[in-house]
Protein backbone atom coordinates (compact mmCIF):
# COMPACT_ATOMS: atom_id res chain seq x y z
CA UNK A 1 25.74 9.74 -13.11
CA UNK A 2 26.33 13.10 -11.61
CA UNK A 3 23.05 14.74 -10.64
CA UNK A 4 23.64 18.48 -10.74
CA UNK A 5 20.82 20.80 -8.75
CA UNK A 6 22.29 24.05 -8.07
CA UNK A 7 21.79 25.15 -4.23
CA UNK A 8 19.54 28.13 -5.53
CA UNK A 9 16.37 27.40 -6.98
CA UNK A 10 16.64 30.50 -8.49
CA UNK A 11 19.43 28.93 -10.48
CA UNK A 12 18.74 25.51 -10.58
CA UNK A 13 17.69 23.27 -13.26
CA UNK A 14 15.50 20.23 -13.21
CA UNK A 15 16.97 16.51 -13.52
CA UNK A 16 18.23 16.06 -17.20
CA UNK A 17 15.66 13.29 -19.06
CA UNK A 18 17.81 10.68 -19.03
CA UNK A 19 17.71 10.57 -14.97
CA UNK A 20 14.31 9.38 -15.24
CA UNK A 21 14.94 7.15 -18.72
CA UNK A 22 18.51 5.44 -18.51
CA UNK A 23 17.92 1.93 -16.65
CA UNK A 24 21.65 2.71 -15.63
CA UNK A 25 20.14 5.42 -13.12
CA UNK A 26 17.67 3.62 -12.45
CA UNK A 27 19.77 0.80 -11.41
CA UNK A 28 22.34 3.75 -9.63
CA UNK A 29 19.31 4.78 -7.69
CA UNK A 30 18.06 1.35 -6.70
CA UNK A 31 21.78 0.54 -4.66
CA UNK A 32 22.65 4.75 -3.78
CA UNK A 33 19.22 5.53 -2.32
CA UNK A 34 16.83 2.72 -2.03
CA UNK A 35 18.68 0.28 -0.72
CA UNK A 36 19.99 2.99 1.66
CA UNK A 37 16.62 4.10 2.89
CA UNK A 38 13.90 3.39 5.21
CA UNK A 39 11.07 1.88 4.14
CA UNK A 40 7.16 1.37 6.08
CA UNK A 41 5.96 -1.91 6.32
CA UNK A 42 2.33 -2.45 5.94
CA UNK A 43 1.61 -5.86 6.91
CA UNK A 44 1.25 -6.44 11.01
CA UNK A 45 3.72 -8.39 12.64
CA UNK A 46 3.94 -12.54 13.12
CA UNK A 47 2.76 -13.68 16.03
CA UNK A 48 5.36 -15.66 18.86
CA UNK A 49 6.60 -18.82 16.77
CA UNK A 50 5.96 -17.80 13.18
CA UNK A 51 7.40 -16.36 10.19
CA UNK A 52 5.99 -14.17 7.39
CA UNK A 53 8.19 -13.72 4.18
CA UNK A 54 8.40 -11.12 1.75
CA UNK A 55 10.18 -9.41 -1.04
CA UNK A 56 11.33 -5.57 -0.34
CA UNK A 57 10.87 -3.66 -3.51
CA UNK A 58 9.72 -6.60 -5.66
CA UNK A 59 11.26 -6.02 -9.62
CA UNK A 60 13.39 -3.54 -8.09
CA UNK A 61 15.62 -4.36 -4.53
CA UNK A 62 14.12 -7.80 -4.81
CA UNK A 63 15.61 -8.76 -1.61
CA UNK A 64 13.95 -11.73 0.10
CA UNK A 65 13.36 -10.95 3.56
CA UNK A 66 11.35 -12.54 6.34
CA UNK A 67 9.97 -11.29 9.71
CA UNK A 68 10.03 -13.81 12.47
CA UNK A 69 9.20 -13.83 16.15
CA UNK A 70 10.52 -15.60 18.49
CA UNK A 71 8.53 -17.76 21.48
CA UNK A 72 9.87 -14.30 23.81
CA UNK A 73 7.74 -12.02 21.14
CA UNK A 74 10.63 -10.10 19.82
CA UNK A 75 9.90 -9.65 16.14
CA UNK A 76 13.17 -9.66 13.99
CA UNK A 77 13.67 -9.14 10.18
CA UNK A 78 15.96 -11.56 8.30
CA UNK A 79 17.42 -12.48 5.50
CA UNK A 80 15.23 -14.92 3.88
CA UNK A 81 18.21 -16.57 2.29
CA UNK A 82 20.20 -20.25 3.43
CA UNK A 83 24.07 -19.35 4.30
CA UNK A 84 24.74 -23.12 2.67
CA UNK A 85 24.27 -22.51 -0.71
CA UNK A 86 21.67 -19.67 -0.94
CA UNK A 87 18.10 -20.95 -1.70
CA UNK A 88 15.03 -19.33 -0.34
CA UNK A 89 13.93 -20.35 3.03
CA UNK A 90 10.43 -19.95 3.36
CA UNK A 91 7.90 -19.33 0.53
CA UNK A 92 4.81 -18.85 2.27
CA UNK A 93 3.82 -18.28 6.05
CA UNK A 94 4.25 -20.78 8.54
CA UNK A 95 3.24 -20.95 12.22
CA UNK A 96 4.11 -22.98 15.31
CA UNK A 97 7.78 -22.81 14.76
CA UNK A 98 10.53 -23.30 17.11
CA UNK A 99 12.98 -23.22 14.06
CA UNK A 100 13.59 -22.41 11.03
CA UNK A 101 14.55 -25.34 8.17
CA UNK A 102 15.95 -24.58 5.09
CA UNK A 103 14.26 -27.25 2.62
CA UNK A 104 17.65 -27.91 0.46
CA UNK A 105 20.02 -29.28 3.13
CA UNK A 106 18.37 -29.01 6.18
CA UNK A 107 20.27 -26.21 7.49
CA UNK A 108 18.35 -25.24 10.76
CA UNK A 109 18.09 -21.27 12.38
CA UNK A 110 16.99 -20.24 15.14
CA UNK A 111 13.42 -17.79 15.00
CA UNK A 112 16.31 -14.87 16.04
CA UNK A 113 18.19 -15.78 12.72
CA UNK A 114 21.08 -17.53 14.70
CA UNK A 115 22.03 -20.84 12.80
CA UNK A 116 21.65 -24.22 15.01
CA UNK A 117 22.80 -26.89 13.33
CA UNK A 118 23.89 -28.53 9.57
CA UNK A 119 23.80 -32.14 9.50
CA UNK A 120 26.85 -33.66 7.42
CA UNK A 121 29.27 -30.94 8.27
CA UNK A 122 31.66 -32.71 10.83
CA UNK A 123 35.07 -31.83 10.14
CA UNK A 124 34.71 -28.79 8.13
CA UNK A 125 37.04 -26.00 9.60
CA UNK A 126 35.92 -22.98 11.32
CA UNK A 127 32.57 -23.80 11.16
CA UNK A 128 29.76 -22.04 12.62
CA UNK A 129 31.02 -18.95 12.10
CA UNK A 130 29.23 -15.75 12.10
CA UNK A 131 28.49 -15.69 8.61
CA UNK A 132 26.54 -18.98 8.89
CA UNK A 133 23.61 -17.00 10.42
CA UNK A 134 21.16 -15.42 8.86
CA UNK A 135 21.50 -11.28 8.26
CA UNK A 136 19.86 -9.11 10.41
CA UNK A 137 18.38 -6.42 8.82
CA UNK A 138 17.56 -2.58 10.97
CA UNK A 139 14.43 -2.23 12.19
CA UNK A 140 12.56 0.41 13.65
CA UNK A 141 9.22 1.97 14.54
CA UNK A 142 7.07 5.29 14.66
CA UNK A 143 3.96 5.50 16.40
CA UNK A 144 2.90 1.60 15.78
CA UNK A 145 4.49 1.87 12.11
CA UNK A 146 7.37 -0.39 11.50
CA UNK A 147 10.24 0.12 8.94
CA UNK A 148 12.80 -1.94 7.62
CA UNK A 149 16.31 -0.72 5.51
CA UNK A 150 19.11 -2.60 4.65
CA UNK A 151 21.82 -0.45 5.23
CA UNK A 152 20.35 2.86 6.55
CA UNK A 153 22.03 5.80 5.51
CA UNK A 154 20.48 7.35 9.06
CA UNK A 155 18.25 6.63 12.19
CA UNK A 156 15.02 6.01 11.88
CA UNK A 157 14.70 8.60 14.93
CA UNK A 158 16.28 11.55 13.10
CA UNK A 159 13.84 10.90 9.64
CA UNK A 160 10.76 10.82 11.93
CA UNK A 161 11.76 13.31 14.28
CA UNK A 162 10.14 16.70 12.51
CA UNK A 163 7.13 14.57 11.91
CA UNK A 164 6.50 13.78 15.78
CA UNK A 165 6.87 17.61 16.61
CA UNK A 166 3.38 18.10 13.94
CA UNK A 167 1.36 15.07 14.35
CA UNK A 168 2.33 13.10 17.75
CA UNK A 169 -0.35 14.97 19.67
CA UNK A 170 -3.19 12.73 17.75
CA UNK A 171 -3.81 9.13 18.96
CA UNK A 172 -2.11 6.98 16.65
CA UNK A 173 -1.61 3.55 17.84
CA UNK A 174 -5.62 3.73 18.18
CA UNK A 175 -6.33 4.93 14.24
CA UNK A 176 -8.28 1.63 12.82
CA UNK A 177 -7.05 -0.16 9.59
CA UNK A 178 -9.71 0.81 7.27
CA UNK A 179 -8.42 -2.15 4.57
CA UNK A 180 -11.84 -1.48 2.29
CA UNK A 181 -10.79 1.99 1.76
CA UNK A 182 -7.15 1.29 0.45
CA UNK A 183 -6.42 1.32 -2.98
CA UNK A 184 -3.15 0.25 -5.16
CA UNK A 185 -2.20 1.69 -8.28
CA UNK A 186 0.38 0.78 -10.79
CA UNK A 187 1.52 4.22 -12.44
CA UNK A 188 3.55 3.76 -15.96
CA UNK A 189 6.15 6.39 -14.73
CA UNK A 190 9.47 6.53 -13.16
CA UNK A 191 9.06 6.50 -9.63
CA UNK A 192 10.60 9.62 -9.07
CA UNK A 193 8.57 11.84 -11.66
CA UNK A 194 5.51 10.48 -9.18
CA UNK A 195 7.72 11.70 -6.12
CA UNK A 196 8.38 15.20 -8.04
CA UNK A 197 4.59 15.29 -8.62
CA UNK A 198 3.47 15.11 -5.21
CA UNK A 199 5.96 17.67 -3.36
CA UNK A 200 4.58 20.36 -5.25
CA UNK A 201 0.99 22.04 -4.49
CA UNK A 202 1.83 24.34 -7.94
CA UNK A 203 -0.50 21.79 -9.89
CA UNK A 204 -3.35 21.75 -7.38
CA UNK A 205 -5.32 24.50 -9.28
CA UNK A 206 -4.92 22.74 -12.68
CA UNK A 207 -5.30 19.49 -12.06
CA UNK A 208 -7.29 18.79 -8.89
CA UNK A 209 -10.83 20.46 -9.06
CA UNK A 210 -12.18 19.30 -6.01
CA UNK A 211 -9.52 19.71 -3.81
CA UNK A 212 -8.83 22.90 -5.07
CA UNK A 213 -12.06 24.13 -3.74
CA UNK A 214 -11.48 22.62 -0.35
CA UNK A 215 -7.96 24.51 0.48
CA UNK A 216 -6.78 28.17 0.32
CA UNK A 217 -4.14 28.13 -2.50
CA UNK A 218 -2.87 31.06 -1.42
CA UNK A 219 -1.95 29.98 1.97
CA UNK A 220 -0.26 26.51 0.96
CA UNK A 221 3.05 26.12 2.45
CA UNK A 222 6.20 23.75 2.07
CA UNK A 223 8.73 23.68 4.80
CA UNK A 224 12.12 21.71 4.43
CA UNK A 225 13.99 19.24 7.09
CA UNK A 226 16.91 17.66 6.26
CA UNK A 227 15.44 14.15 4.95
CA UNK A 228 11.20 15.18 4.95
CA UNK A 229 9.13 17.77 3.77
CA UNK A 230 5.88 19.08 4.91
CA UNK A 231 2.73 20.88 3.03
CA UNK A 232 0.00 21.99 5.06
CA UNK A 233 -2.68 22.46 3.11
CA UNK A 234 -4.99 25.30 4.47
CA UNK A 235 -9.07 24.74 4.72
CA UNK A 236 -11.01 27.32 2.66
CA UNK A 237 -14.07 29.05 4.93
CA UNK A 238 -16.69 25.94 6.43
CA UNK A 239 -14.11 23.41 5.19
CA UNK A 240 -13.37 20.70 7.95
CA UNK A 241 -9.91 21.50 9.44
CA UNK A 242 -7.98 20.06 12.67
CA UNK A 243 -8.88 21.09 16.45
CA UNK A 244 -5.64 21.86 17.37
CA UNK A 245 -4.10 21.96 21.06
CA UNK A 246 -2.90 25.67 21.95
CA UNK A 247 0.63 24.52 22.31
CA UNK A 248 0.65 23.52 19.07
CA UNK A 249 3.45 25.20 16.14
CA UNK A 250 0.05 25.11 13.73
CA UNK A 251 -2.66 26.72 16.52
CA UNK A 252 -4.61 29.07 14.94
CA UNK A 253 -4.41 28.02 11.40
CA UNK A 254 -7.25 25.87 9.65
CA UNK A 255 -5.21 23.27 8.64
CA UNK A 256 -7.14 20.78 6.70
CA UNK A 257 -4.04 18.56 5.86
CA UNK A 258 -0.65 17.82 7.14
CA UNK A 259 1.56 16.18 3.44
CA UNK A 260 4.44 14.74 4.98
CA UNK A 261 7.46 13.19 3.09
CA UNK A 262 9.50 10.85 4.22
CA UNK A 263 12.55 10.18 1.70
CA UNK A 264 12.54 8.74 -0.64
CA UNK A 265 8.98 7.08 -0.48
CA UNK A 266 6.83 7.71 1.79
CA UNK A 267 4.13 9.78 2.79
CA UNK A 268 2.26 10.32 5.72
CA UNK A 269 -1.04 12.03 4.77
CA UNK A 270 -2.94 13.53 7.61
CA UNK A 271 -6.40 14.38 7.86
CA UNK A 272 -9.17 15.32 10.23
CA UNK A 273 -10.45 12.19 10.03
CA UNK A 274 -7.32 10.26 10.06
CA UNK A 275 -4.46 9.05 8.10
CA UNK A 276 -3.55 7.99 4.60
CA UNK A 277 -0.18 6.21 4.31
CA UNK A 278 1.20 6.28 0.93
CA UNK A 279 4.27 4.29 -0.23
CA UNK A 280 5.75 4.47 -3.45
CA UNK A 281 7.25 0.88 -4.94
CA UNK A 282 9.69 1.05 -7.85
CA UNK A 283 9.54 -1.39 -10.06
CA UNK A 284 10.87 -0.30 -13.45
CA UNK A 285 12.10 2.84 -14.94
CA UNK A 286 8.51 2.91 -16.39
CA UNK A 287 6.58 1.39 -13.89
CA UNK A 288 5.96 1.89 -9.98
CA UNK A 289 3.24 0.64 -7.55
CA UNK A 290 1.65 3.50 -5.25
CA UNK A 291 -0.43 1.70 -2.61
CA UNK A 292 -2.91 3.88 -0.39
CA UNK A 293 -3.19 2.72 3.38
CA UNK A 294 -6.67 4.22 4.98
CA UNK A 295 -6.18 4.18 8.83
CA UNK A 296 -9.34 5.77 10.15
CA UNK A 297 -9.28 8.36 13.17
CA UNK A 298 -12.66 9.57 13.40
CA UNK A 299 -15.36 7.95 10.82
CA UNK A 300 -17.45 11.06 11.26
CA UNK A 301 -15.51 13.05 9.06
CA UNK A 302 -14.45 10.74 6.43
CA UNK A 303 -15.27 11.93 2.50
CA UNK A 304 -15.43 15.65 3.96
CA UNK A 305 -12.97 18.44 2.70
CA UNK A 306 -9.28 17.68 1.25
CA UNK A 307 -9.12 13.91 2.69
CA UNK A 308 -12.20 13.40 0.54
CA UNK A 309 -11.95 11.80 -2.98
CA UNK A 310 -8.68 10.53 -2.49
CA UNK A 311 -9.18 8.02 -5.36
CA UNK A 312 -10.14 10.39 -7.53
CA UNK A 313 -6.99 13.17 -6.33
CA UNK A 314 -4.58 10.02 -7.14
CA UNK A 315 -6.12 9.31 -10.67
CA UNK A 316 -5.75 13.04 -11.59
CA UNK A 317 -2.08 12.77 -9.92
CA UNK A 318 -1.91 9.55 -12.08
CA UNK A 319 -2.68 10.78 -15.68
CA UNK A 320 -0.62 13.87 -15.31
CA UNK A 321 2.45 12.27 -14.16
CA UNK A 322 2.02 9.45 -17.03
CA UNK A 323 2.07 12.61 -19.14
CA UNK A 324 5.02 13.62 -18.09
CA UNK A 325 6.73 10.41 -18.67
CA UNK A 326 5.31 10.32 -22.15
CA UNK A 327 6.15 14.18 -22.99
CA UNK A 328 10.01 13.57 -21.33
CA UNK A 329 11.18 10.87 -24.18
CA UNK A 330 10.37 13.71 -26.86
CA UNK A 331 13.07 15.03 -29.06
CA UNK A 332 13.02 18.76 -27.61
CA UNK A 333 12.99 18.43 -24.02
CA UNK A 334 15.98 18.41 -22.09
CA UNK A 335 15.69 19.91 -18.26
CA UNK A 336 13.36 22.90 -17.05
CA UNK A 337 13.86 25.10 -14.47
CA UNK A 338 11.98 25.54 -10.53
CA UNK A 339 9.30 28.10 -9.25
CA UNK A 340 11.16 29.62 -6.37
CA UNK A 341 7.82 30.03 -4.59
CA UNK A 342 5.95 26.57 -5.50
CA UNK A 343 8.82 24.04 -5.97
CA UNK A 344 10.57 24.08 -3.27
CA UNK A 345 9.44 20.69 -2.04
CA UNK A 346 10.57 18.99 -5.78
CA UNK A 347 14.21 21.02 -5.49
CA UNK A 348 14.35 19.40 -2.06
CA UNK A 349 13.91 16.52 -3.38
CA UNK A 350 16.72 16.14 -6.10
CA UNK A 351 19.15 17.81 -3.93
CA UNK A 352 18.77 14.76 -1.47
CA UNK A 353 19.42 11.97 -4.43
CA UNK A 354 22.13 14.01 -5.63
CA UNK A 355 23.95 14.08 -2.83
CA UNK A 356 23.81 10.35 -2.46
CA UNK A 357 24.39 9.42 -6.04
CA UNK A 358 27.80 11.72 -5.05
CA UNK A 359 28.26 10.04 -2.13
């Protein structure tokens, strides 16, 4: 599918419906942009000897993956799949390792992927060769927050890099996991109707009472970077906001939120009181999991001005984007068209996954 988003917003048009309808695109999207992107991982690293496998993207990449660390405590992500004949590996944790066993053949790896040793293979030609060990998969951090992609279509460096500038200033490696205040939701929507929500503060007035009340609509902002996007949402009068350094590009405003995008799908919500991480999971062109990760700065301030309520904000978020995927398989819509003022964000956006469905 070509995506067509005209460079002007003044002139642009929305995606056409059946971008966010035709399993096709869906299924374009999955290989073009997820499995070209970074994604956060949530879970904390193995300790020195064990694995810990997963599924990236579960109903949609569905690529079995597992971290491992080696006795040396270098972490690695691997593919959780035998080079013999390509059965799982692991299907649950396991500690104490020195190796790794696949339970078909007895095909043995190394904790660093490398493979070690097949029994019965004498006499088979050019044999280890590199494609007997295990894939490798890129890696990287931000801040104490690991990613993983499987072929990234950039650095991790150059997608966090805009972020650092705005929020490396606050400790943190020393936020707290706040596990009883995270929440996962499974929204029946296209993934990317979700995204579109979210990059836009045009709704805040009309769908988020409370929040609404705690920033200065008039003062929200987007600004653009080549693969992120940032709204700052602005604290009305007594409404907690950050205590900036003097140095910083926000000093003097009374910034009661820092929205930052990461493309495709992930968000980096920042608060006075700390951080909510938000990453979007595709699962189905009608389906996608949005799981809320509370990582608490200051406990002081929690449930106080825009990072208040945030279960309620996402159920609001929830219902209206549900809408939309109900009201876009009508007979009489086709594509809209952007607010040059409030959708910049959203135009963003689509201009980034057209380019790489063109690509």
């Amino acid at each position: 599918m070509k995506l067509d988003i005209h460079a002007d917003i003044t002139r642009a048009h929305t995606p056409p419906v059946e971008f966010y309808t035709d399993p096709a695109v869906f299924a374009l999207l999955r290989e073009r942009v997820l499995a070209r992107s970074w994604h956060v991982l949530t879970e904390p690293a193995p300790p020195p000897g064990a694995v810990r496998p997963f599924t990236l993207l579960p109903g949609c990449l569905d690529e079995p993956l597992l971290m491992a660390t080696d006795h040396g405590g270098t972490t690695r992500c691997l593919s959780n799949v035998c080079t013999h004949r390509g059965t799982v590996l692991c299907d649950r944790p396991a500690d104490n390792l020195r190796a790794i066993r696949c339970p078909y053949h007895g095909r043995r790896f190394g904790l660093d992927g490398r493979f070690e040793h097949m029994p019965e293979f004498d006499g088979c030609a050019d044999f280890p060769s590199e494609s007997d060990n295990l894939a490798r998969l890129a890696t990287g951090s931000w801040r104490g927050f690991r990613f993983v992609s499987l072929r990234p279509a950039q650095e991790l460096a150059v997608l966090t890099a805009d972020m650092n500038t705005r929020a490396g200033w606050m400790p943190l490696e020393s936020f707290r996991p706040a596990p009883a205040l995270s929440r996962v939701y499974h929204v029946k929507a296209h993934w990317a109707l979700y995204i579109d929500n979210y990059l836009e503060g045009f709704h805040v007035p009309f769908v988020h009472p409370a929040l609404n009340k705690a920033l200065d609509y008039g003062q929200y902002t987007t600004e653009l970077f080549a693969h992120s996007n940032l709204q700052i949402g602005i604290a009305r009068d007594n409404e907690p906001c950050f205590g900036l350094p003097g140095d910083h590009p926000d000093a003097g405003r009374r910034v009661a939120a820092w929205y930052w995008w990461l493309f495709p799908c992930t968000m980096f919500n920042f608060y006075p009181w700390g951080l909510s991480l938000n990453v979007v999971l595709p699962v189905s062109p009608e389906l996608t999991r949005v799981e809320f990760h509370s990582y608490v700065w200051d406990e002081s301030r929690l449930e106080q001005g825009a990072g208040s309520g945030l279960d309620q904000t996402q159920r609001e978020d929830e219902a209206v984007v549900e809408a939309v995927a109900r009201g876009i398989k009508g007979r009489f819509y086709r594509r809209g068209r952007y607010s040059p003022s409030r959708e910049t964000g959203t135009h963003h956006f689509h201009r980034l996954l057209a380019g790489l469905l063109a690509d």
